[in-house]
C-alpha atoms as a PDB file:
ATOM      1  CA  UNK A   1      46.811   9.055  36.586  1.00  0.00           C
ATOM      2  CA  UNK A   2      45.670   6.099  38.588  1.00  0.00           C
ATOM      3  CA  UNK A   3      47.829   3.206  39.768  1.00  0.00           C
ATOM      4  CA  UNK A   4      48.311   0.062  37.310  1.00  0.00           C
ATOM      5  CA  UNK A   5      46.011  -2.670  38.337  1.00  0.00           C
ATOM      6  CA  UNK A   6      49.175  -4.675  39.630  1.00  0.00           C
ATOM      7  CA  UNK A   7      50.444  -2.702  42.318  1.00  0.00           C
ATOM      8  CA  UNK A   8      53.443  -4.231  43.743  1.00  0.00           C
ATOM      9  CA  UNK A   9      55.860  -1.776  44.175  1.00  0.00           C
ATOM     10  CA  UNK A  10      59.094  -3.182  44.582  1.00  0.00           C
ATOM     11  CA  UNK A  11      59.435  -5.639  41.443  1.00  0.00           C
ATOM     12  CA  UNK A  12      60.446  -8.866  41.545  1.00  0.00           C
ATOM     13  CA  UNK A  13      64.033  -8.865  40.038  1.00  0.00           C
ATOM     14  CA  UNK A  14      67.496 -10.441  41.137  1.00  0.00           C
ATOM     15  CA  UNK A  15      68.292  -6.845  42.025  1.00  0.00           C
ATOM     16  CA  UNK A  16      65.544  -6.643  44.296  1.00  0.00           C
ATOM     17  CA  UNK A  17      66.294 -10.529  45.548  1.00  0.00           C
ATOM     18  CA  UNK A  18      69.744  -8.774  46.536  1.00  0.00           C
ATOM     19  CA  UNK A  19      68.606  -5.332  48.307  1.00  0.00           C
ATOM     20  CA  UNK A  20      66.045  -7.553  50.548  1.00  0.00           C
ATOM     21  CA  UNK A  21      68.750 -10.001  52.010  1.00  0.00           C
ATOM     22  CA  UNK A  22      70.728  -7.087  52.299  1.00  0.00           C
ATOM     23  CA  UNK A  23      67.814  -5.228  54.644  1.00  0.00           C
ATOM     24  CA  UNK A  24      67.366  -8.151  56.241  1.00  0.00           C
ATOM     25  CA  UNK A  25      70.456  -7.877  57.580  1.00  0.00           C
ATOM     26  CA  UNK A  26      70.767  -4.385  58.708  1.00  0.00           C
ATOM     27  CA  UNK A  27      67.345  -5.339  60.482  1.00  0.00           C
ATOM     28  CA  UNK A  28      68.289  -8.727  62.091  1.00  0.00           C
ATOM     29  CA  UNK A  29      69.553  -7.211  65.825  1.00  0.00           C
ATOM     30  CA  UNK A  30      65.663  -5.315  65.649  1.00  0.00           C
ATOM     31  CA  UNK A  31      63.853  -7.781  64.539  1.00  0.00           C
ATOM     32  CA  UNK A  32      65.646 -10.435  67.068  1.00  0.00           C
ATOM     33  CA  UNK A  33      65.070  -7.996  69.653  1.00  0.00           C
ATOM     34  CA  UNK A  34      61.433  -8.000  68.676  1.00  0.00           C
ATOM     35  CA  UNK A  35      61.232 -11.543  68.496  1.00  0.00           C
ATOM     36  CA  UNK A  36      62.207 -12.598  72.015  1.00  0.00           C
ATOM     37  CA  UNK A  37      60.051  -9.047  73.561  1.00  0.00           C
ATOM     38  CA  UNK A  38      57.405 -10.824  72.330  1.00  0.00           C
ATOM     39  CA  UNK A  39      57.835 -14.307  73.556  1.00  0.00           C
ATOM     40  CA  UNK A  40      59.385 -16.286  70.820  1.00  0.00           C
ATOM     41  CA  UNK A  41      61.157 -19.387  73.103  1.00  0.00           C
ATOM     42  CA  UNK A  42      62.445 -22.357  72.901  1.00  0.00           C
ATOM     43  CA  UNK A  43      60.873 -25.402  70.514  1.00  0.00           C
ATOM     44  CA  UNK A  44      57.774 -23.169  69.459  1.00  0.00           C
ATOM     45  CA  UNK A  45      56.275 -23.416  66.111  1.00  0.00           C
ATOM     46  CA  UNK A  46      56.853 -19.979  63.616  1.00  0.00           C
ATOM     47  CA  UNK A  47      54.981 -19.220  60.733  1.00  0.00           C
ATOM     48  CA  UNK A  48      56.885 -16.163  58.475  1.00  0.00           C
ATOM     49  CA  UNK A  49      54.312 -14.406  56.430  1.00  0.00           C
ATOM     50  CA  UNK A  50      55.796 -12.686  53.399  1.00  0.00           C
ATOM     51  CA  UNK A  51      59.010 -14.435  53.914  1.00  0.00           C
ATOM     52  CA  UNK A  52      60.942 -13.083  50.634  1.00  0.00           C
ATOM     53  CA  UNK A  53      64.613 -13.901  50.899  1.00  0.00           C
ATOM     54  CA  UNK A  54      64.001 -15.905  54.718  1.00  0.00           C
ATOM     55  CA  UNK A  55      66.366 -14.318  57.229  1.00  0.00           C
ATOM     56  CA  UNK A  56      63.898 -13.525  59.332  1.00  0.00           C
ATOM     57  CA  UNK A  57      63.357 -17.654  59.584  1.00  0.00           C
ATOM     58  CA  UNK A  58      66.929 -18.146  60.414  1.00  0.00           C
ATOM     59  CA  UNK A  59      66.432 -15.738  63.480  1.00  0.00           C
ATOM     60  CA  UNK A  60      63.504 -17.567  64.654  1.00  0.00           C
ATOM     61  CA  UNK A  61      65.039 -21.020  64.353  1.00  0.00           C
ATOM     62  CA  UNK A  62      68.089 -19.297  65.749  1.00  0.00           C
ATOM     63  CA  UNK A  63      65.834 -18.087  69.306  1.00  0.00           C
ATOM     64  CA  UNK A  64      63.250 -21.118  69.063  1.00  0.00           C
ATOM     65  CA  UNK A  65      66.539 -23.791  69.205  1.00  0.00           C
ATOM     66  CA  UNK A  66      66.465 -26.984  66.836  1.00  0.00           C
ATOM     67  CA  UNK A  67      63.048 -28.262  68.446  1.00  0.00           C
ATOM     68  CA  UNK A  68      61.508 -25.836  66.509  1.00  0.00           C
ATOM     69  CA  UNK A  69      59.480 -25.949  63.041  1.00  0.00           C
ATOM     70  CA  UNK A  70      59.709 -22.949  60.708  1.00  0.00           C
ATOM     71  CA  UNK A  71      57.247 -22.054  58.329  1.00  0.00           C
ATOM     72  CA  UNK A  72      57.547 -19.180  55.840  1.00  0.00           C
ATOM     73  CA  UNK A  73      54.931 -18.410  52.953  1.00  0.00           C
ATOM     74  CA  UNK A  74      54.798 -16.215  50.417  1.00  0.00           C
ATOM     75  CA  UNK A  75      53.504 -15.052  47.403  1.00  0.00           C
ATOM     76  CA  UNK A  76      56.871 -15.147  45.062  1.00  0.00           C
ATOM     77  CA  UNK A  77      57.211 -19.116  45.300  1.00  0.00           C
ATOM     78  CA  UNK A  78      60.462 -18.983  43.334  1.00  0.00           C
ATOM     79  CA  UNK A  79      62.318 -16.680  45.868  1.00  0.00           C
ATOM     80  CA  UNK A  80      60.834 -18.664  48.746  1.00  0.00           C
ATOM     81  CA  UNK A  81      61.456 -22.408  47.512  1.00  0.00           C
ATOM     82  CA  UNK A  82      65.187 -20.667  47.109  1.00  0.00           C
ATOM     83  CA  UNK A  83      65.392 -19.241  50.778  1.00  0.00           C
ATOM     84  CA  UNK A  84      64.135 -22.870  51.802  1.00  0.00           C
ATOM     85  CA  UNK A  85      66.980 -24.761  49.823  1.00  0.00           C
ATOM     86  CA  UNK A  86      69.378 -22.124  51.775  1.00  0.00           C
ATOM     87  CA  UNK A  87      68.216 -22.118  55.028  1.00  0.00           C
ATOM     88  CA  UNK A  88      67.691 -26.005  54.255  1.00  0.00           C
ATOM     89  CA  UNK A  89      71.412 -26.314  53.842  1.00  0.00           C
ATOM     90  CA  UNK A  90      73.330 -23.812  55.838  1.00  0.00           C
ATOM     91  CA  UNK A  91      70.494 -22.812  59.516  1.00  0.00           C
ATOM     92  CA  UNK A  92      69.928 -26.573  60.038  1.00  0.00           C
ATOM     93  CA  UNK A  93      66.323 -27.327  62.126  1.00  0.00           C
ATOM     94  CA  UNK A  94      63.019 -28.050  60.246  1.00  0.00           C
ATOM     95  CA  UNK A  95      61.627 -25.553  57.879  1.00  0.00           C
ATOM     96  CA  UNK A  96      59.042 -25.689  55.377  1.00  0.00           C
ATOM     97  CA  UNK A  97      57.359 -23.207  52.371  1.00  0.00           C
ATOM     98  CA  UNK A  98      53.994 -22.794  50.891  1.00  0.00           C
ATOM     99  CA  UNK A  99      53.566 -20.264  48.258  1.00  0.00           C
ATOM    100  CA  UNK A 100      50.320 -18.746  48.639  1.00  0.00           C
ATOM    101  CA  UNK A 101      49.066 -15.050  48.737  1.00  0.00           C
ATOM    102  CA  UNK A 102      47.888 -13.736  52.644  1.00  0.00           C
ATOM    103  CA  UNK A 103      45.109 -11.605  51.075  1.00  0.00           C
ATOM    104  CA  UNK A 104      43.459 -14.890  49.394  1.00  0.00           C
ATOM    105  CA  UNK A 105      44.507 -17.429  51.610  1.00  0.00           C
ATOM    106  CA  UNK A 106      42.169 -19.248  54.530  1.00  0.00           C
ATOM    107  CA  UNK A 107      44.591 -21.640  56.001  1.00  0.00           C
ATOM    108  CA  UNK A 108      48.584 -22.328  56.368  1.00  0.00           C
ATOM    109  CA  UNK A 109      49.323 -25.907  56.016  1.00  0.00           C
ATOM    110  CA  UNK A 110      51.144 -26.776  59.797  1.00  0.00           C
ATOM    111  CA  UNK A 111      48.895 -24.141  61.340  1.00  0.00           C
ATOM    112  CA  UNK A 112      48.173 -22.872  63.991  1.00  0.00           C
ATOM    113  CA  UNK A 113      51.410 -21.675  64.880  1.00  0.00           C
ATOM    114  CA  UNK A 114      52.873 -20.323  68.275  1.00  0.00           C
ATOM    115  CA  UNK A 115      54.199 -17.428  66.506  1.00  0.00           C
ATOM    116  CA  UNK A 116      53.169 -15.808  63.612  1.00  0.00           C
ATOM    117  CA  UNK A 117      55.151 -12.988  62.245  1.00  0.00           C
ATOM    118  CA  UNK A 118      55.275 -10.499  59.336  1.00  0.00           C
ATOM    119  CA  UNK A 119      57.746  -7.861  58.382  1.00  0.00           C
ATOM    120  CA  UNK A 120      56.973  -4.917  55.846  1.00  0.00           C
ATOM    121  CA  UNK A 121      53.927  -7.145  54.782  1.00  0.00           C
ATOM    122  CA  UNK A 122      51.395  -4.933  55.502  1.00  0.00           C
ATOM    123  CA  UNK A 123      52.352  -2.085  53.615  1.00  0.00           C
ATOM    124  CA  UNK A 124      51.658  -3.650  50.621  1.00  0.00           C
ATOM    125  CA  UNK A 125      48.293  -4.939  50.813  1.00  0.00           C
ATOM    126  CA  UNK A 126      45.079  -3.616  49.962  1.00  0.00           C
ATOM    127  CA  UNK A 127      43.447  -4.082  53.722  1.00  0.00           C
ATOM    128  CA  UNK A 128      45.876  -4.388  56.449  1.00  0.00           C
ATOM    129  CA  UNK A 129      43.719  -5.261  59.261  1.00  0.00           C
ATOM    130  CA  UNK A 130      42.031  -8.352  57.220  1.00  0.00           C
ATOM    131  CA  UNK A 131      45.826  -9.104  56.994  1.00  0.00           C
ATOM    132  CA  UNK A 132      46.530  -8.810  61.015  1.00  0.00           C
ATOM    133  CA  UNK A 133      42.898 -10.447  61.513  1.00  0.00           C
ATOM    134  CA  UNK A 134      44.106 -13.764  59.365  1.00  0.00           C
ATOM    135  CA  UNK A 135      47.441 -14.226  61.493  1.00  0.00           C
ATOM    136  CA  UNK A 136      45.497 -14.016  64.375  1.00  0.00           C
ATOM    137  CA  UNK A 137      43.268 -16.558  63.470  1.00  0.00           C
ATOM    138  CA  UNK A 138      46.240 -18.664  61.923  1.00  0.00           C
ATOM    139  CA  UNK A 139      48.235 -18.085  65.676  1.00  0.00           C
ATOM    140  CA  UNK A 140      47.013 -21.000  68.384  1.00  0.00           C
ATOM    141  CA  UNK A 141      45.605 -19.594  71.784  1.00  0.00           C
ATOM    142  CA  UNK A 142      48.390 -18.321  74.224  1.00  0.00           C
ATOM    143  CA  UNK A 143      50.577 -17.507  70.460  1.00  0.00           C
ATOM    144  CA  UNK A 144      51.373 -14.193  69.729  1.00  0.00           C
ATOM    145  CA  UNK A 145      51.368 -12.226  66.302  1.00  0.00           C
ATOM    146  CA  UNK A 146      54.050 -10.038  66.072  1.00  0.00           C
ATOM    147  CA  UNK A 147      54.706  -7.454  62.763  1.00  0.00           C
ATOM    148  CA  UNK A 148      57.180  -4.662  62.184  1.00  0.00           C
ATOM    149  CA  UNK A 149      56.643  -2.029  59.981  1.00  0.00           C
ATOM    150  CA  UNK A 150      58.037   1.377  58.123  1.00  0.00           C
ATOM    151  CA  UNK A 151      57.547   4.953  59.290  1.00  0.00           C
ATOM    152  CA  UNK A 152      58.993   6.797  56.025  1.00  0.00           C
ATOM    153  CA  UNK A 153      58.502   9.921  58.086  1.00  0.00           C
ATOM    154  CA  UNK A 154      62.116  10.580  59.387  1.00  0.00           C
ATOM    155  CA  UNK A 155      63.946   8.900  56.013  1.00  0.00           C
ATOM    156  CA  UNK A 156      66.161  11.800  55.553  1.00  0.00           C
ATOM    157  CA  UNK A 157      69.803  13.324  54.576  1.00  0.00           C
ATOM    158  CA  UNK A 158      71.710  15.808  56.461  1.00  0.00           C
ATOM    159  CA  UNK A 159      73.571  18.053  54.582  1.00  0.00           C
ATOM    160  CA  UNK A 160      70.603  18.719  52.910  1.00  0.00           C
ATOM    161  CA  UNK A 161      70.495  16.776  49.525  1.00  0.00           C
ATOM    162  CA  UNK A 162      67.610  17.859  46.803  1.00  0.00           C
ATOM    163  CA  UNK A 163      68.064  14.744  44.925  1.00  0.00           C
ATOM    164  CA  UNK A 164      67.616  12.104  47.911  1.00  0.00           C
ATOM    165  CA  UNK A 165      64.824  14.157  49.247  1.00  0.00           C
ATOM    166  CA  UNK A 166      63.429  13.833  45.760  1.00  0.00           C
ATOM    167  CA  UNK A 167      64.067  10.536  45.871  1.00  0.00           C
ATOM    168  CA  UNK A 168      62.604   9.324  49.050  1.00  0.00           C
ATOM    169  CA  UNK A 169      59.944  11.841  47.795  1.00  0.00           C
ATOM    170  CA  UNK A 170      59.279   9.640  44.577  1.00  0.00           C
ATOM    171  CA  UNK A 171      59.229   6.456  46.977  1.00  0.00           C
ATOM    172  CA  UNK A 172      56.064   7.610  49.493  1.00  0.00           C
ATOM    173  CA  UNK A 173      54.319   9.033  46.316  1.00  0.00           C
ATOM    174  CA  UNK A 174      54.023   5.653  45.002  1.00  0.00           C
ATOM    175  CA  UNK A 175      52.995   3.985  47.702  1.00  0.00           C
ATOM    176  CA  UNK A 176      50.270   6.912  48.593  1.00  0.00           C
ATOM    177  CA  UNK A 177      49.371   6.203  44.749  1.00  0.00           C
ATOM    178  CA  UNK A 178      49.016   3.032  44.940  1.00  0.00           C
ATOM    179  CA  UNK A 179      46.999   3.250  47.758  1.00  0.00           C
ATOM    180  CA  UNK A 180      49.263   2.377  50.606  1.00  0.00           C
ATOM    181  CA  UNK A 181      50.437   4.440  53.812  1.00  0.00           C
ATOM    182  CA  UNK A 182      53.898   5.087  54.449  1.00  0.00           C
ATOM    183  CA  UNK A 183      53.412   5.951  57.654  1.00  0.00           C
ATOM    184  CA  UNK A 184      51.644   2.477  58.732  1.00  0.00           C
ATOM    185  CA  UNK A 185      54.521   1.613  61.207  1.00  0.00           C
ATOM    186  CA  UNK A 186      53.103   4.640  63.344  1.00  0.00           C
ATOM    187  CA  UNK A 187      49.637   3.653  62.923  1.00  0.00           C
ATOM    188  CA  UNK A 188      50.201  -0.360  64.095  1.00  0.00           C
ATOM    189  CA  UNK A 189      48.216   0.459  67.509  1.00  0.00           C
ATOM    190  CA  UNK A 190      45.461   2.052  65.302  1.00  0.00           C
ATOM    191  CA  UNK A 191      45.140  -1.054  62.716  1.00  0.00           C
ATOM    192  CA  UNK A 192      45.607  -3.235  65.534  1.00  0.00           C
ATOM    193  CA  UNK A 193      42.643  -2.052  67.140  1.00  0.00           C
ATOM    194  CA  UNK A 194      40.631  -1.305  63.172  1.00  0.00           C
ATOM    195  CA  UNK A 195      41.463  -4.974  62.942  1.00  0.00           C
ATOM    196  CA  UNK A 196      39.327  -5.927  66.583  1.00  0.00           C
ATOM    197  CA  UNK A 197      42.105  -6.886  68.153  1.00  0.00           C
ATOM    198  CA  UNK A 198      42.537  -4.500  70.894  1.00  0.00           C
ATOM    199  CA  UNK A 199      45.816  -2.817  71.349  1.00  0.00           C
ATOM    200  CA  UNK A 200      49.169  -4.143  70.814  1.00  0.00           C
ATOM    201  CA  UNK A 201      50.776  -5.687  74.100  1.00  0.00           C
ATOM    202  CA  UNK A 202      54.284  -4.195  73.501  1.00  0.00           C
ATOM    203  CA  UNK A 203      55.818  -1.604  70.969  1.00  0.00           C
ATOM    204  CA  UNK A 204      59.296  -1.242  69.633  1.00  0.00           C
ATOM    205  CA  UNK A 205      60.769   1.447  67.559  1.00  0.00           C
ATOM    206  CA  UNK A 206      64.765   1.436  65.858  1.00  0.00           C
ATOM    207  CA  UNK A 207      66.607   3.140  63.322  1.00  0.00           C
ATOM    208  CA  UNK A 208      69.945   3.413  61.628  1.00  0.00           C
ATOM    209  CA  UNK A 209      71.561   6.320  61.377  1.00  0.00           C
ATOM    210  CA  UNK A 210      74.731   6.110  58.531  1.00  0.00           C
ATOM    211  CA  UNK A 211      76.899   7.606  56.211  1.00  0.00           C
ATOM    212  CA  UNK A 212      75.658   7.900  52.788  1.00  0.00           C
ATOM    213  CA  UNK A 213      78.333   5.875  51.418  1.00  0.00           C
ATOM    214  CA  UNK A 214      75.902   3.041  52.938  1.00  0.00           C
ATOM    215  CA  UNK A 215      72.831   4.446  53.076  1.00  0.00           C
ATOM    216  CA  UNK A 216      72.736   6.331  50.119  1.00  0.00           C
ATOM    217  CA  UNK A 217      73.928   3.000  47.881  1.00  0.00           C
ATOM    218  CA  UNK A 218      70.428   1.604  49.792  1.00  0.00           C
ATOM    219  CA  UNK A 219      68.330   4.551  48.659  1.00  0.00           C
ATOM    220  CA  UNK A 220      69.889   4.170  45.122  1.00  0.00           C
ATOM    221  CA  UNK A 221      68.465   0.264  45.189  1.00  0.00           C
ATOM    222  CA  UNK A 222      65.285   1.317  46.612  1.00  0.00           C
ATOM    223  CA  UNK A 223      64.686   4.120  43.998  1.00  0.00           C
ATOM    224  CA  UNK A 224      65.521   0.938  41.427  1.00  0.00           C
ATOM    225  CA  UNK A 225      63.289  -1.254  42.109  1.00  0.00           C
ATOM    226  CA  UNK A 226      60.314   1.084  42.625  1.00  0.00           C
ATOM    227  CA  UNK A 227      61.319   3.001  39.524  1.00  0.00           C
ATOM    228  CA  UNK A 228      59.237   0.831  37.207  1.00  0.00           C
ATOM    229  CA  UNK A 229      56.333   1.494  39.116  1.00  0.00           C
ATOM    230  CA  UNK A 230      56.912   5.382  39.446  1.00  0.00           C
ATOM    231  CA  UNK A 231      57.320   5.665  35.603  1.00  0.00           C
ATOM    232  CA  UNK A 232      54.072   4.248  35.050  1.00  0.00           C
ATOM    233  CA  UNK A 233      52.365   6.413  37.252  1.00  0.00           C
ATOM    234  CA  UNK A 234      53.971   9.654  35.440  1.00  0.00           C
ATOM    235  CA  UNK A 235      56.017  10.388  38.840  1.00  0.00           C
ATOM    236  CA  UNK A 236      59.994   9.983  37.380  1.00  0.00           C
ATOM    237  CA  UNK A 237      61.646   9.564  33.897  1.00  0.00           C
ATOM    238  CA  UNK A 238      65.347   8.227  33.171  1.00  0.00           C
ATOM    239  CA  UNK A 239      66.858  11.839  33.256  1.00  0.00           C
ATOM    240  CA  UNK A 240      65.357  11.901  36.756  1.00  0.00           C
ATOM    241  CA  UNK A 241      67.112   8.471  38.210  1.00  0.00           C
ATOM    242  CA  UNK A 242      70.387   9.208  36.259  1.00  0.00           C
ATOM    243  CA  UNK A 243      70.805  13.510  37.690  1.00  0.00           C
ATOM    244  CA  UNK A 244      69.377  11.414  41.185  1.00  0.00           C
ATOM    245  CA  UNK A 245      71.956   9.014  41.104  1.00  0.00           C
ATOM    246  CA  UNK A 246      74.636  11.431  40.398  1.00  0.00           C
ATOM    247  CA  UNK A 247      73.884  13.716  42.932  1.00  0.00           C
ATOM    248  CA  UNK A 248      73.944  10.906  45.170  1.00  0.00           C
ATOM    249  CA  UNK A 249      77.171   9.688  44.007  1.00  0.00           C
ATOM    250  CA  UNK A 250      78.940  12.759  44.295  1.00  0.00           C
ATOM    251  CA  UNK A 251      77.700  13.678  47.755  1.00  0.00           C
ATOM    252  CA  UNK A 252      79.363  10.074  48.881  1.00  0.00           C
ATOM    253  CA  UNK A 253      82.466  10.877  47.434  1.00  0.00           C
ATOM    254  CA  UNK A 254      82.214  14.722  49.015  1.00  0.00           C
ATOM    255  CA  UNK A 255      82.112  12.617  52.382  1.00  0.00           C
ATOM    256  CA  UNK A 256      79.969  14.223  55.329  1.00  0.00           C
ATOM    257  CA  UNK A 257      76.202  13.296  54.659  1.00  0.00           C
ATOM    258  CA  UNK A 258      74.603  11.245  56.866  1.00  0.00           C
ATOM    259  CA  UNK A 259      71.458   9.624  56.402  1.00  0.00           C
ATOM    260  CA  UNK A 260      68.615   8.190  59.059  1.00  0.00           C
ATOM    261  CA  UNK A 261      66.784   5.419  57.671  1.00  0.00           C
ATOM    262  CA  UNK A 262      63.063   4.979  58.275  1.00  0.00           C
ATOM    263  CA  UNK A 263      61.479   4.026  61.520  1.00  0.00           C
ATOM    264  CA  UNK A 264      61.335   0.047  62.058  1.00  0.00           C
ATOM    265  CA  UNK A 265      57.944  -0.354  64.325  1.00  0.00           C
ATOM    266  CA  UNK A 266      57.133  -3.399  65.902  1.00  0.00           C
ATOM    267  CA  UNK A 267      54.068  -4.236  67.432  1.00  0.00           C
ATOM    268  CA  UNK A 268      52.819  -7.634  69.114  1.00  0.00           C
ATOM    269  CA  UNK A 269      49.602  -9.095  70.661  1.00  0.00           C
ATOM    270  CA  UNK A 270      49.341 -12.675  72.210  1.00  0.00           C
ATOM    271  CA  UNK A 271      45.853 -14.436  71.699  1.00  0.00           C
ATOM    272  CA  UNK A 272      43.943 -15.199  74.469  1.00  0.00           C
ATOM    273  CA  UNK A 273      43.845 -18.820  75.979  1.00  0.00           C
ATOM    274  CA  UNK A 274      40.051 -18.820  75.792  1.00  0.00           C
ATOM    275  CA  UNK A 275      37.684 -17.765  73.119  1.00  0.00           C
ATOM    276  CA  UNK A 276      37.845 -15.741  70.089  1.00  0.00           C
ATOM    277  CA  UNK A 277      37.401 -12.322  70.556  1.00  0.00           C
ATOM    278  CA  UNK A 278      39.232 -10.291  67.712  1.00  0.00           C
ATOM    279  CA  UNK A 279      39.751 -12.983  65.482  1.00  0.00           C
ATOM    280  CA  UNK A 280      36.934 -12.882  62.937  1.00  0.00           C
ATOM    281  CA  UNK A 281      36.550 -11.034  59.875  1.00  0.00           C
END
């Protein structure tokens, strides 16, 4: 069976609104990390592509101080005009939203931008380098582009568990099948360089490692939302999520699984001053 012609994987639900702020979260000391590696400082201008939910924002207006402008876009313009009203009212600073789609778009309104940043954007579209190419272009010389992205490689659960193995299984066989990698984090130095822009200047890898009473309730959302997407394509059926599920639940209330999450990978490159070698499609 081939993929539906909308391949999105994750759905766009108020459950999925949830498990992204959520992620966010668990990701924020990485992703600030990231952030200041690559050279996000004081009063610079951010662009946040694929912004969902916006925490990512708040941590660049949170490095880049009150002087600074944040910009998010995204494709969902409901969830992102909502991020704006929050961020609007509780992170303080300047920000702004466009809805627009990366893989269409030519331009960001406010652009260029000193930073430009994605997180688990490139996994879903079609070609990730024309992706990295277009926030190069939309980053001012001497800006840097900066993007972190999954390795599903290590996702795993220790005592063994069938069910969350099947699980993750079901996850990386719908985004193979809908003609995605889930192993792109790894490969960032390789689309970096697909993409003509040479390699990345600076790498950084994380992880979490927890009990399954957290990560397994994660797993359980992640299965959700993508279960829509693996029914259509034949991979899982109710009686699948529901024996998943269980299994899940009883191993949390067994106590003594563990589970690593997937590889975070972040990758930056700072334009040059002159020129613009790399940039073009």
């Amino acid at each position: 069976m081939t993929a539906p012609a909308d391949d999105y994987i994750m759905g766009r639900t108020s459950a999925e609104y949830r498990r992204l702020r959520v992620q966010a979260l668990g990701w924020a000391e990485a992703t600030r990390r990231v952030l200041r590696q690559a050279g996000l400082g004081e009063g610079m201008s951010c662009l946040d592509i694929g912004c969902g939910p916006g925490e990512a924002m708040r941590l660049m207006r949170e490095i880049a101080g009150p002087a600074a402008c944040v910009t998010g876009v995204d494709v969902d313009g409901a969830l992102g005009r909502e991020a704006l009203d929050v961020l609007r009212a509780t992170a303080g600073g300047t920000f702004a939203f466009h809805e627009l789609d990366v893989e269409t778009a030519e331009e960001v309104p406010g652009g260029p931008f000193d930073v430009v940043f994605a997180r688990i954007l490139l996994v879903h579209l079609r070609e990730p380098q024309s992706g990295l190419r277009k926030m190069m272009r939309w980053t001012r010389p001497g800006g840097v582009v900066v993007v972190q992205e999954y390795d599903f490689a290590v996702w795993d659960v220790l005592p063994r568990l069938d069910e969350a193995a099947e699980a993750i299984g079901t996850f990386c066989a719908v985004v193979e099948r809908t003609g995605h990698d889930p192993r792109i984090g790894f490969r960032l130095p390789a689309c970096f360089a697909e993409a003509g822009l040479g390699p990345p200047d600076g790498t950084d890898v994380t992880a979490l490692l927890q009990e399954l009473s957290s990560g397994g309730l994660m797993l359980q959302e992640v299965y959700n939302s993508v279960f829509p997407m693996a029914v259509r394509l034949g991979l899982a059926d109710e009686a699948d999520r529901l024996r998943i599920f269980s299994a899940i639940d009883t191993a949390i209330q067994a106590g003594g699984y563990h589970m690593m999450s997937p590889l975070l990978v972040g990758a930056w490159k700072r334009r040059p001053r002159e020129g613009t070698v790399g940039i073009g499609d």
